[in-house]
C-alpha atoms as a PDB file:
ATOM      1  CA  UNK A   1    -101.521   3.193  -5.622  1.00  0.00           C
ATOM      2  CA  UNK A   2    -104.189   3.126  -3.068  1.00  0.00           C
ATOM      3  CA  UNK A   3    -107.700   2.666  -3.648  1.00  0.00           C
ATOM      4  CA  UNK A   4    -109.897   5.308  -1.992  1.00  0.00           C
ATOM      5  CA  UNK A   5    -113.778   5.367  -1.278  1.00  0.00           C
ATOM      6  CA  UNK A   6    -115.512   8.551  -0.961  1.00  0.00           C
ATOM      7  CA  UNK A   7    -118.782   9.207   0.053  1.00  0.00           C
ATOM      8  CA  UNK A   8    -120.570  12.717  -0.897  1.00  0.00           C
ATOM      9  CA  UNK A   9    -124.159  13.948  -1.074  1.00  0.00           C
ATOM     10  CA  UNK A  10    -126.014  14.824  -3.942  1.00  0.00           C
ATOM     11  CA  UNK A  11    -129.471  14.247  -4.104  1.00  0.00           C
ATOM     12  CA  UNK A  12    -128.764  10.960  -2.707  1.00  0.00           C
ATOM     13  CA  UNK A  13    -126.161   9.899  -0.823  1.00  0.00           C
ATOM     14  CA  UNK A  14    -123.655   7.165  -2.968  1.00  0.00           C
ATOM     15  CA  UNK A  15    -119.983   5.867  -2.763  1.00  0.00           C
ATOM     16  CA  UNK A  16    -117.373   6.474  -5.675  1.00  0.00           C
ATOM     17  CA  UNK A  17    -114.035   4.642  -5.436  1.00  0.00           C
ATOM     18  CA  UNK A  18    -111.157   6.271  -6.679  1.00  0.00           C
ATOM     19  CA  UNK A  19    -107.694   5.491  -7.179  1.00  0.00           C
ATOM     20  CA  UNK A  20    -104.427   7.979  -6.132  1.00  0.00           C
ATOM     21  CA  UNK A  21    -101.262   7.965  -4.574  1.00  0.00           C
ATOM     22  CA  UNK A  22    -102.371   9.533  -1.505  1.00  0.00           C
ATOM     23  CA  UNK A  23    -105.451  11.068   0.416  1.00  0.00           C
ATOM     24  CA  UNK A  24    -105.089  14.698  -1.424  1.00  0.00           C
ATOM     25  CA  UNK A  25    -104.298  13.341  -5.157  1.00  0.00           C
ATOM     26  CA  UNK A  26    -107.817  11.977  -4.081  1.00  0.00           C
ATOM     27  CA  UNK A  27    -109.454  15.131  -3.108  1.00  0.00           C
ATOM     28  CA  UNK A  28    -108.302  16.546  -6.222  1.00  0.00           C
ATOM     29  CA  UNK A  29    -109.468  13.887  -8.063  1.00  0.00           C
ATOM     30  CA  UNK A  30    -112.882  13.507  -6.985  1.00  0.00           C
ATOM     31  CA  UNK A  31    -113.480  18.071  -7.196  1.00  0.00           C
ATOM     32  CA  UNK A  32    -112.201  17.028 -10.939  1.00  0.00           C
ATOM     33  CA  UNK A  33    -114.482  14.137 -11.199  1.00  0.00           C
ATOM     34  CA  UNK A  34    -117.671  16.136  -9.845  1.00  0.00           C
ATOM     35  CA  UNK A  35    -116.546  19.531 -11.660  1.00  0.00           C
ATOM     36  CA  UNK A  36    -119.625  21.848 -12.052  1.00  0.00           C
ATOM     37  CA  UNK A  37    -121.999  19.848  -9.476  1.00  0.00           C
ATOM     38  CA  UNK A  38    -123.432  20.747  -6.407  1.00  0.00           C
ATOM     39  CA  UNK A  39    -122.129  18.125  -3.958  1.00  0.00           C
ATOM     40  CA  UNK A  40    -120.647  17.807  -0.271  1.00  0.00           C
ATOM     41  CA  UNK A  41    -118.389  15.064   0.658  1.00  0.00           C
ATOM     42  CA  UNK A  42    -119.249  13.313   3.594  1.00  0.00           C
ATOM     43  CA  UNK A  43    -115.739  11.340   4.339  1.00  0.00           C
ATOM     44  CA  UNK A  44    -113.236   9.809   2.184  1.00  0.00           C
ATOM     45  CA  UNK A  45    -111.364   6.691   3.323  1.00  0.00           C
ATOM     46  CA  UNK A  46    -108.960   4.307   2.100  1.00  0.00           C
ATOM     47  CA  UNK A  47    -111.094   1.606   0.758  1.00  0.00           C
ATOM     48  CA  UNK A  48    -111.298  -1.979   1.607  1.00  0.00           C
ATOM     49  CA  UNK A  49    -108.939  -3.270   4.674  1.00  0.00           C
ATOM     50  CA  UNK A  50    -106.369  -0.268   3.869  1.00  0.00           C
ATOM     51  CA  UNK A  51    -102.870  -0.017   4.929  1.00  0.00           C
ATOM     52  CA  UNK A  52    -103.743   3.336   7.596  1.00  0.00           C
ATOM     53  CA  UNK A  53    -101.990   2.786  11.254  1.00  0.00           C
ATOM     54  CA  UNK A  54    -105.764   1.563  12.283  1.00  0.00           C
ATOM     55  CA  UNK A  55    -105.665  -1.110   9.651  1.00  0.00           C
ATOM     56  CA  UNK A  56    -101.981  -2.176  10.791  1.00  0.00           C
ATOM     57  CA  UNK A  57    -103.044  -2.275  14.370  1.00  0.00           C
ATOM     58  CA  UNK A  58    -106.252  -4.154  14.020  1.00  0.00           C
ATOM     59  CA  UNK A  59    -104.188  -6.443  12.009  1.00  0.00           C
ATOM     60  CA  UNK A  60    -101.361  -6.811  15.064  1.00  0.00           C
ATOM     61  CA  UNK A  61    -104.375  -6.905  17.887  1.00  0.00           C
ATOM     62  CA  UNK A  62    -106.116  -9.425  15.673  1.00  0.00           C
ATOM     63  CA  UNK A  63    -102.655 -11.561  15.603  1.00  0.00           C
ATOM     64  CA  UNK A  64    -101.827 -10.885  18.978  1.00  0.00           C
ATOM     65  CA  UNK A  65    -104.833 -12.331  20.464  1.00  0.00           C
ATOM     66  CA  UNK A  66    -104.996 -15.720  18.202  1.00  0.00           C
ATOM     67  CA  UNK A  67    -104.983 -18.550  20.361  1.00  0.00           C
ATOM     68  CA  UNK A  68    -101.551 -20.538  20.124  1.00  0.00           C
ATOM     69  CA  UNK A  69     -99.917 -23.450  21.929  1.00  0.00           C
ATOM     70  CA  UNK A  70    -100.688 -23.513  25.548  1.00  0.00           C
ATOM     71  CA  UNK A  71     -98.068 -22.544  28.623  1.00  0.00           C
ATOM     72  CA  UNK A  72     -97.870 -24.765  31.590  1.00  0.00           C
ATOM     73  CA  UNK A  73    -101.034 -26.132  30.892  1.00  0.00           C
ATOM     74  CA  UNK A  74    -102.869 -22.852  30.444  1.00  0.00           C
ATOM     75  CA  UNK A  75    -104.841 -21.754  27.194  1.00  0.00           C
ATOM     76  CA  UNK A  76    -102.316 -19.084  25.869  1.00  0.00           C
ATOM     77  CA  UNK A  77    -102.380 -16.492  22.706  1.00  0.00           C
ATOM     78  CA  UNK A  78     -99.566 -15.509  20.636  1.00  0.00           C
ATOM     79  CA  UNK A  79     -98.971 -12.235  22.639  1.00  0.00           C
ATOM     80  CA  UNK A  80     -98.584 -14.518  25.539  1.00  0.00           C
ATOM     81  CA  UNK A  81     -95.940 -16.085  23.815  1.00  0.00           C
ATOM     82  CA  UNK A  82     -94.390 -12.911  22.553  1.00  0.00           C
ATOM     83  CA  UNK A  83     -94.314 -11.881  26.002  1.00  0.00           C
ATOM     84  CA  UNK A  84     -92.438 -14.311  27.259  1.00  0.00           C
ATOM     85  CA  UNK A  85     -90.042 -14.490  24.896  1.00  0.00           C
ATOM     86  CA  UNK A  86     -88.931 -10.962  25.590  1.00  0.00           C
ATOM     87  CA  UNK A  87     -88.944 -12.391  28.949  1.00  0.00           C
ATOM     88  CA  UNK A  88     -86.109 -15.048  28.503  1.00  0.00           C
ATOM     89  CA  UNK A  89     -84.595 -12.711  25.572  1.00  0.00           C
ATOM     90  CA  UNK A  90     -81.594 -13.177  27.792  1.00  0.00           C
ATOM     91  CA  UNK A  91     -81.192 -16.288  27.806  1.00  0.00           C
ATOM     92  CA  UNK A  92     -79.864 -18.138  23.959  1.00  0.00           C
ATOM     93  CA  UNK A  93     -80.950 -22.051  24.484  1.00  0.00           C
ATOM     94  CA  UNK A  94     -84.811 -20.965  26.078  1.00  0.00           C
ATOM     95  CA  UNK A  95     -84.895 -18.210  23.065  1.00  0.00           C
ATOM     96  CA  UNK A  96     -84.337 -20.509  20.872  1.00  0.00           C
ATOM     97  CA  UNK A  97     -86.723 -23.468  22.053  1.00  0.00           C
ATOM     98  CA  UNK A  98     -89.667 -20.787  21.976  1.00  0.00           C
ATOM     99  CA  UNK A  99     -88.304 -19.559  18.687  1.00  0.00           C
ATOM    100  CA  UNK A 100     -88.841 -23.151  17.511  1.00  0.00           C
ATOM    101  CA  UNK A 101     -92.215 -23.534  18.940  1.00  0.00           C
ATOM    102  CA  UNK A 102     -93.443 -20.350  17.101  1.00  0.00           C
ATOM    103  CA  UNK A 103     -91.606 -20.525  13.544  1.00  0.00           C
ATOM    104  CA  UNK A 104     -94.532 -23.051  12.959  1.00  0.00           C
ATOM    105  CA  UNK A 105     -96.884 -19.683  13.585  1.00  0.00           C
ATOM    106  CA  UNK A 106     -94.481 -17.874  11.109  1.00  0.00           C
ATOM    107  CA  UNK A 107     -93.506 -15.500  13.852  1.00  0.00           C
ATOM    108  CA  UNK A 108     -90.141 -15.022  15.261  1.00  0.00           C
ATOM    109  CA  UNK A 109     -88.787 -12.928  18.055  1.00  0.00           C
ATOM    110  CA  UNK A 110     -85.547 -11.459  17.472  1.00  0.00           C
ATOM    111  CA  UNK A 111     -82.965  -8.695  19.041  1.00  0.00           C
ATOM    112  CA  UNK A 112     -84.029  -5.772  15.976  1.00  0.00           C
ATOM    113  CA  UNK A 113     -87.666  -6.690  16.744  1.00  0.00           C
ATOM    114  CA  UNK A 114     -90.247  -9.717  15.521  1.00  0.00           C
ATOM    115  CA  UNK A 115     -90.459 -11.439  12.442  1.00  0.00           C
ATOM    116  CA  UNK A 116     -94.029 -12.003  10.760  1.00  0.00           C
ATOM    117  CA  UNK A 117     -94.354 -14.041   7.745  1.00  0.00           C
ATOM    118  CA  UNK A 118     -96.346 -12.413   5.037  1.00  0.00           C
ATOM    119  CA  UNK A 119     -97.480 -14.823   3.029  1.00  0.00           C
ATOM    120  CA  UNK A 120    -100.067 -17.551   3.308  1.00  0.00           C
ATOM    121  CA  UNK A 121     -97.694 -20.191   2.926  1.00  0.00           C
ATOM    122  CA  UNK A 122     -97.799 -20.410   6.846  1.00  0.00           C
ATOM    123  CA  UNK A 123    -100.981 -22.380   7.678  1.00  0.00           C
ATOM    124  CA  UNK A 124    -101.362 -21.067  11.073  1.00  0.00           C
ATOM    125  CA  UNK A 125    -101.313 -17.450   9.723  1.00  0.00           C
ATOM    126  CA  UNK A 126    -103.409 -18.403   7.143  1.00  0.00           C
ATOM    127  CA  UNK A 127    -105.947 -19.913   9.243  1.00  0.00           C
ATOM    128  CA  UNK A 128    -105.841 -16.452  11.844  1.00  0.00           C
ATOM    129  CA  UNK A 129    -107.086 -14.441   9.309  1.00  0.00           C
ATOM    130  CA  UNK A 130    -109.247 -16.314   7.543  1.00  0.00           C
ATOM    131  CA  UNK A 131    -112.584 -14.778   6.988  1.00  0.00           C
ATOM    132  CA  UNK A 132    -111.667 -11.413   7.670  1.00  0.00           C
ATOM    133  CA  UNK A 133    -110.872  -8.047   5.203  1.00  0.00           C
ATOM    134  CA  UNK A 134    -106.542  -9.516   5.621  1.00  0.00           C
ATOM    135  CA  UNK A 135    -107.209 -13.133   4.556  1.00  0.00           C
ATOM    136  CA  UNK A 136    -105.212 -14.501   1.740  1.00  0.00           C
ATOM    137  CA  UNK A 137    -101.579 -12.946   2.821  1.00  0.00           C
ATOM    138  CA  UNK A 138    -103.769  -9.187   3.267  1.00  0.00           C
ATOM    139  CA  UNK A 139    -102.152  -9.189   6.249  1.00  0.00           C
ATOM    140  CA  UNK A 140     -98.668  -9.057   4.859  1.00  0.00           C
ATOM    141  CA  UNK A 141     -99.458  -5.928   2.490  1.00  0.00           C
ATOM    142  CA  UNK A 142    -101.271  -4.015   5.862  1.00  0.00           C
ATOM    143  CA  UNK A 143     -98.318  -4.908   8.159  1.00  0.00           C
ATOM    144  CA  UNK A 144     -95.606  -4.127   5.678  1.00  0.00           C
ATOM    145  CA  UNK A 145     -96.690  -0.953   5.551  1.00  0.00           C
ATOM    146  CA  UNK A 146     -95.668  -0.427   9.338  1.00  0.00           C
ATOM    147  CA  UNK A 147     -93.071   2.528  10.200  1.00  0.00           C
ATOM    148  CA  UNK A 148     -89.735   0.900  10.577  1.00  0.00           C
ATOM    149  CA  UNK A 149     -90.974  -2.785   9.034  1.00  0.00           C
ATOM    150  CA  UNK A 150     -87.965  -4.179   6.870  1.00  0.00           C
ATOM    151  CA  UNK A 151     -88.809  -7.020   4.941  1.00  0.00           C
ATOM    152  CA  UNK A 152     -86.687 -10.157   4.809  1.00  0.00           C
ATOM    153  CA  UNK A 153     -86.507 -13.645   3.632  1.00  0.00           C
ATOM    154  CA  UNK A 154     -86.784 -16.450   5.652  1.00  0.00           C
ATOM    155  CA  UNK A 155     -87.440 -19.863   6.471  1.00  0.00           C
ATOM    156  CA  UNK A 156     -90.333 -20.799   9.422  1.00  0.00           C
ATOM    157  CA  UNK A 157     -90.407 -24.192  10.976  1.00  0.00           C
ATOM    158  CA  UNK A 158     -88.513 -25.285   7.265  1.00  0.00           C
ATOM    159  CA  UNK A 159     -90.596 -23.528   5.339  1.00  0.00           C
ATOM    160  CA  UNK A 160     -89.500 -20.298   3.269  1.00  0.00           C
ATOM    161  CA  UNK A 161     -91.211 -16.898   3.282  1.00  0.00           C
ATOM    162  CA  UNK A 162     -91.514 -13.423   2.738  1.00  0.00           C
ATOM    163  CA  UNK A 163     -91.468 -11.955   5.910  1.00  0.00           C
ATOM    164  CA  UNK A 164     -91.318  -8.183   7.866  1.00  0.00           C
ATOM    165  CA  UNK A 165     -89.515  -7.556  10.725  1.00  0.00           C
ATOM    166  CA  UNK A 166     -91.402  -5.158  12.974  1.00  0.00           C
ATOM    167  CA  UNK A 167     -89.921  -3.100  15.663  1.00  0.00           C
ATOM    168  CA  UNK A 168     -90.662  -4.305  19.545  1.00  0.00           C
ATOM    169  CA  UNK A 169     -92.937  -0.936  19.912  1.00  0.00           C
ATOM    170  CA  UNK A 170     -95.091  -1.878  17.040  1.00  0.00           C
ATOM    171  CA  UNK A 171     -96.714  -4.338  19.762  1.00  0.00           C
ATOM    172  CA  UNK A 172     -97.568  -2.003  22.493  1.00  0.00           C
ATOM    173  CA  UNK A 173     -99.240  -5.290  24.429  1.00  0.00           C
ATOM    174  CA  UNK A 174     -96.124  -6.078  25.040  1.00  0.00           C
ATOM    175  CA  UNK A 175     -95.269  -3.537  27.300  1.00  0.00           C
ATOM    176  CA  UNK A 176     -98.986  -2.880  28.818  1.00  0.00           C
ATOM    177  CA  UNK A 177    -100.002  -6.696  29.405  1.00  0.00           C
ATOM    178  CA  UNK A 178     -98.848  -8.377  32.571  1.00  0.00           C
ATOM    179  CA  UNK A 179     -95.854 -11.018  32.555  1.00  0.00           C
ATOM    180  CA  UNK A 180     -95.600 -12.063  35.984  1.00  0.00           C
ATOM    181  CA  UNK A 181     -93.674 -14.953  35.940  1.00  0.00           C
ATOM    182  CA  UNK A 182     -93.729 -15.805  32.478  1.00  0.00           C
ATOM    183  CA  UNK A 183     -90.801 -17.106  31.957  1.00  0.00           C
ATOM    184  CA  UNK A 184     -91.134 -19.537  34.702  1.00  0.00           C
ATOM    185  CA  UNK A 185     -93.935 -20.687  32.864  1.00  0.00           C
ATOM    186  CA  UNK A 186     -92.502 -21.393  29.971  1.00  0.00           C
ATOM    187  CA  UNK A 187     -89.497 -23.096  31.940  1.00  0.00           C
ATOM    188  CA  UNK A 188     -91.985 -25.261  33.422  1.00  0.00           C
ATOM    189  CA  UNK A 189     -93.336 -25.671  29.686  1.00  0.00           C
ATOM    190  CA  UNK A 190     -90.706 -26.572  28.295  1.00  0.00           C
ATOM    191  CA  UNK A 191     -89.642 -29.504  31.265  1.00  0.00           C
ATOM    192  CA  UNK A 192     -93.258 -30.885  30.802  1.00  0.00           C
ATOM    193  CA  UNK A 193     -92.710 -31.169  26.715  1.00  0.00           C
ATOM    194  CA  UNK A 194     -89.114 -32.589  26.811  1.00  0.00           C
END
């Protein structure tokens, strides 16, 4: 069930929240609620953070742009670090070294697409979303909702959680952002940290 908050015009203008499987159950609920009054509804969203494809993309563009561990040196965000791991995707041993570094975000990059823990047992992820409408694991219910997400179990830097695997397209940045030499980068990186 989805909770849904419309917001009509009487003689004054107030909010009602409603709750229905889907945007026209709601509709129909509401013209039952207000039978017989004289109303016009002024918009009817899903209320509170939502599941919608704007929630689940805030979400991802809110994740994406979280500051994680640097590269070479430079301040870097987790799409930085998503990028170039579909940079050395090729390549098992530097995969796997970058996979290492961001199980302790809860995020993993794999073949089918990349894993996102969905619980708050990940204190990075916790800490990302902290203070906003997806805090306490919200971000696992909005992202989980995602067209093709398929939810797994698994373990992140030894820790076990519920997680989604997303497709690669559900992170556009990753193709629109630039990589140039990215992978170089993280070569260098990974020379400087070993």
């Amino acid at each position: 069930m989805i909770a849904f908050t419309a917001t009509i015009d009487e003689c004054c203008t107030r909010r009602i929240t409603l709750v229905a499987h889907d945007r026209p159950s709601a509709e129909r609920a509401l013209r039952r609620r207000l039978q017989g009054r004289n109303y016009k509804m002024l918009d009817l969203d899903v209320a509170g953070a939502g599941t919608g494809p704007d929630a689940r993309a805030e979400v991802l563009a809110h994740l994406c742009s979280a500051p994680f561990l640097p590269l070479d040196g430079h301040e870097a965000t987790v799409i930085d670090w998503l990028i170039a791991m579909a940079k050395v995707a090729g390549s098992a041993e530097d995969l796997a070294h970058q996979n290492a570094a961001m199980a302790h975000a809860g995020i993993r990059y794999r073949p089918d697409g990349i894993a996102v823990a969905t619980s708050a047992v990940i204190p990075f992820l916790a800490d990302v979303f902290i203070g906003t409408a997806w805090s306490n694991g919200g971000w696992g219910r909005v992202i989980s909702a995602q067209p093709g997400a398929i939810r797994r179990n698994m373990t992140f830097a030894g820790q076990r959680a519920r997680a989604v695997v997303l497709p690669h397209a559900a992170f556009p940045a990753l193709a629109n952002r630039s990589a140039t030499d990215v992978a170089v980068v993280f070569r260098s990186h990974r020379q400087h940290a070993g």
